[in-house]
Protein backbone atom coordinates (compact mmCIF):
# COMPACT_ATOMS: atom_id res chain seq x y z
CA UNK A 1 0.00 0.00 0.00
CA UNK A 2 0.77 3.56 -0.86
CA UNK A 3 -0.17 5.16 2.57
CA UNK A 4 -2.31 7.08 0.96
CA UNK A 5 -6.07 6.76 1.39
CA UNK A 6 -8.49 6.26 -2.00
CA UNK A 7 -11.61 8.11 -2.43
CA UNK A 8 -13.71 5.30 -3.18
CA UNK A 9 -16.96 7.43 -3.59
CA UNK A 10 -16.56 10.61 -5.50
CA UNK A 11 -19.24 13.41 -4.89
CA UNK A 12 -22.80 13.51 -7.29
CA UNK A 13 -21.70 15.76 -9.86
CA UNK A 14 -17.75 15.22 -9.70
CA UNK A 15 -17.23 14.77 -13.48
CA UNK A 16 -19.49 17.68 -14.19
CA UNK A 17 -17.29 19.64 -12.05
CA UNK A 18 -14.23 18.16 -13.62
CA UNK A 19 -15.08 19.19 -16.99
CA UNK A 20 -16.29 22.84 -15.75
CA UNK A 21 -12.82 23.36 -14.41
CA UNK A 22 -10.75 21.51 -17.16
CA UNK A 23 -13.12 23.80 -19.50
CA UNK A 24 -12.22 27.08 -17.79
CA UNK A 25 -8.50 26.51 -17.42
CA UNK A 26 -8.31 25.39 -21.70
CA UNK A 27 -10.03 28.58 -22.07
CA UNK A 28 -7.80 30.69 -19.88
CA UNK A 29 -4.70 28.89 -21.77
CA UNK A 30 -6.28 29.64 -25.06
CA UNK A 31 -7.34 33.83 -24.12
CA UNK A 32 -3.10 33.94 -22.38
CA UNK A 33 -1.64 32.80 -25.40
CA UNK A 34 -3.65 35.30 -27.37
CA UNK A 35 -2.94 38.04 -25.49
CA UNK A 36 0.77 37.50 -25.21
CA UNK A 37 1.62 39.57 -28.20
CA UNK A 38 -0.47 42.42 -26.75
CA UNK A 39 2.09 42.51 -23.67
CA UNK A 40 -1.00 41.48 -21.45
CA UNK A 41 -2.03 38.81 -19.14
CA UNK A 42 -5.86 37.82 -18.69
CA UNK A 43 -6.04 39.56 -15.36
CA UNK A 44 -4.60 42.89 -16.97
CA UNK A 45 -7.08 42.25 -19.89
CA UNK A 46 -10.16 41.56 -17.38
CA UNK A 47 -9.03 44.95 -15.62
CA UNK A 48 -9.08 46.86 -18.45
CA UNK A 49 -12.41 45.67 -19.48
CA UNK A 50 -13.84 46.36 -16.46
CA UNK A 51 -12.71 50.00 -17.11
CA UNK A 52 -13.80 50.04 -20.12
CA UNK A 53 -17.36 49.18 -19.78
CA UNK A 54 -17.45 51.69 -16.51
CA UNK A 55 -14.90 54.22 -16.79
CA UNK A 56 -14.15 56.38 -13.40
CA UNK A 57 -13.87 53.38 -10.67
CA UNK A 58 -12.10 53.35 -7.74
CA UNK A 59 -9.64 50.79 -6.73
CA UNK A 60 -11.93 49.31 -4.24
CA UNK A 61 -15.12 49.46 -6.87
CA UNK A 62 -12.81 47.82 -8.95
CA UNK A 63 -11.39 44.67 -7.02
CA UNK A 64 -15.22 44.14 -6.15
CA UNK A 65 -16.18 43.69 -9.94
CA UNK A 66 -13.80 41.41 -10.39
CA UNK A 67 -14.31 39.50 -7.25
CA UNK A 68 -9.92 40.41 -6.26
CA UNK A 69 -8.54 42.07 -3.08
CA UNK A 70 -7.94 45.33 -3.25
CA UNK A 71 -4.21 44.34 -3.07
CA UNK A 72 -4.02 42.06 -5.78
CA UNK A 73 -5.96 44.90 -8.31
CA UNK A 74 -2.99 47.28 -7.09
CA UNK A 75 -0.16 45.54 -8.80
CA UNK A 76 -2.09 45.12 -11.93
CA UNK A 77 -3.10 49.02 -11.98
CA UNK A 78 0.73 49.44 -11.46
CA UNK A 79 1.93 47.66 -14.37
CA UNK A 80 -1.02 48.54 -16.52
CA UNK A 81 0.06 52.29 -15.36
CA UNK A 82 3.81 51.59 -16.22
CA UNK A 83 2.75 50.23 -20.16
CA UNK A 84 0.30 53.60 -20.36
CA UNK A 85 -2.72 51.85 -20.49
CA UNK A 86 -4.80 53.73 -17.61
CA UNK A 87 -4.28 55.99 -15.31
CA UNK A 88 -5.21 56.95 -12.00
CA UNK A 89 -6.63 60.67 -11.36
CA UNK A 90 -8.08 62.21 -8.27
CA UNK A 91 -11.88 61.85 -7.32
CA UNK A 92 -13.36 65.42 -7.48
CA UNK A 93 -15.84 64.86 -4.81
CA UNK A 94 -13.25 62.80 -2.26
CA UNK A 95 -10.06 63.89 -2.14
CA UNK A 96 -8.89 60.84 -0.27
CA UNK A 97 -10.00 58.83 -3.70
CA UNK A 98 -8.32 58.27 -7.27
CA UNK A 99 -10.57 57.10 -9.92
CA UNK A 100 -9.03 54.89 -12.91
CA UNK A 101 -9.12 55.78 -16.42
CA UNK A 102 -8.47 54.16 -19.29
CA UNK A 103 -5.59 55.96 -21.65
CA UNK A 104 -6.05 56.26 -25.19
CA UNK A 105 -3.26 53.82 -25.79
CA UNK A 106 -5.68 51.62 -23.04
CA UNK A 107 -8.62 51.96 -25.52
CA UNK A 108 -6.57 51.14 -28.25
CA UNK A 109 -5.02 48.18 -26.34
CA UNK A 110 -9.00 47.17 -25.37
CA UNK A 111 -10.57 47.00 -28.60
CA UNK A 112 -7.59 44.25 -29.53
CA UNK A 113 -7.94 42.44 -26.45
CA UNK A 114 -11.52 42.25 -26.51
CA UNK A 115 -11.81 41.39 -30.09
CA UNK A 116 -9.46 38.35 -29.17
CA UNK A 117 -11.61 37.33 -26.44
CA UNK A 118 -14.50 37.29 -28.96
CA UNK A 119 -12.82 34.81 -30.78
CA UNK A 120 -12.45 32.48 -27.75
CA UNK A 121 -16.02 32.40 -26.46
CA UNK A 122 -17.22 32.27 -30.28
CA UNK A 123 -15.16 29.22 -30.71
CA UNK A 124 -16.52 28.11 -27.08
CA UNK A 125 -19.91 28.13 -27.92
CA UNK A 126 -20.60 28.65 -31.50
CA UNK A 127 -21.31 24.72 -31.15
CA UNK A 128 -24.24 25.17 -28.75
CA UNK A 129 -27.80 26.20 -30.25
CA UNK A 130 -29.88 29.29 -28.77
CA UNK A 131 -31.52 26.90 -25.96
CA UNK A 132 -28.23 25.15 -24.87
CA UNK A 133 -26.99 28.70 -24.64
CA UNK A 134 -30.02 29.82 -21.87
CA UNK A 135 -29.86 26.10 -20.25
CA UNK A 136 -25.93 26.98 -19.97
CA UNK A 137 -26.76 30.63 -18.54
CA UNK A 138 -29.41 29.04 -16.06
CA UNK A 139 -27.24 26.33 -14.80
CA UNK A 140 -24.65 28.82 -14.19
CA UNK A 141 -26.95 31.53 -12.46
CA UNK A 142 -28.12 28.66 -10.70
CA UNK A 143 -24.62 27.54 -9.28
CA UNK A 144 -23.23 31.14 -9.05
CA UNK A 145 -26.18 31.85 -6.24
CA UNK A 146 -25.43 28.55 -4.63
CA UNK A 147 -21.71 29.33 -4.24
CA UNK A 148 -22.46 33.41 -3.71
CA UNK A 149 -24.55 32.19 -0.22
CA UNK A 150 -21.60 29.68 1.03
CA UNK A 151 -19.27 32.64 0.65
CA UNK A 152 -21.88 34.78 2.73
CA UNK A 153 -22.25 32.20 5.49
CA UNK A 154 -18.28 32.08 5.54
CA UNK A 155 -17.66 35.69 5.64
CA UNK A 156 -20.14 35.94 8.64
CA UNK A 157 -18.21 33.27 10.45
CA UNK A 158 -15.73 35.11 10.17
């Protein structure tokens, strides 16, 4: 014997979660390589989306849309500052505050990115049909509230 212990039973709904994960991580390969030449990781891309489609955040609005600490958004604004892609300016009504701005090199550098990431979730699901598509968005509105209230109950225990 190994020492180690075998799961003999895996959970209901293992190798759906299996494939969900394998699924996202062969799509986050695929969207990395394609940004590469753009000088930007996914995380720099997702930032700069998030800009784009709400320009004027703060830091903290920010790492709440896309679920980050406020930390781990910092170094990203940093070296999306240092390539001239946004830029951080001071919050007219709260001094205290910076709001983030996309540059027009950053709104250059957007409509590439996001026209790559096009081309990975049409290749993702141009093979599903209009009702696969909304079963697909239900499931996952389904799950996403399911895992949204465990994270509640865990940051009231806390």
């Amino acid at each position: 014997m190994s020492g180690q212990s075998e799961i003999s039973e895996l959970p209901r709904g293992y190798d759906a979660w299996v494939g969900v994960v394998r699924n996202y991580q062969k799509c986050f390969r695929l969207l990395s390589r394609l940004l590469e030449p753009l000088g930007l990781s996914v995380a720099q891309h997702e930032v700069l989306q998030t800009i784009g489609r709400r320009q004027g955040l703060t830091q903290q609005e920010l790492a709440d849309r896309l679920l980050l600490v406020k930390s781990n958004v910092s170094g990203l604004l940093q070296r999306l500052e240092a390539q001239r892609l946004v830029s951080r300016e001071p919050d007219p009504a709260d001094a205290r505050s910076k709001r983030i701005l996309l540059t027009p090199k950053g709104q250059r550098v957007l409509l590439r990115s996001a026209a790559l990431q096009a081309r990975v979730v049409e290749a993702m699901m141009g093979s599903l049909d209009d009702r696969e598509l909304a079963l697909n968005s239900e499931f996952n509105r389904r799950v996403g509230d399911v895992l949204d209230a465990r994270l509640r109950l865990l940051d009231g225990a806390g």
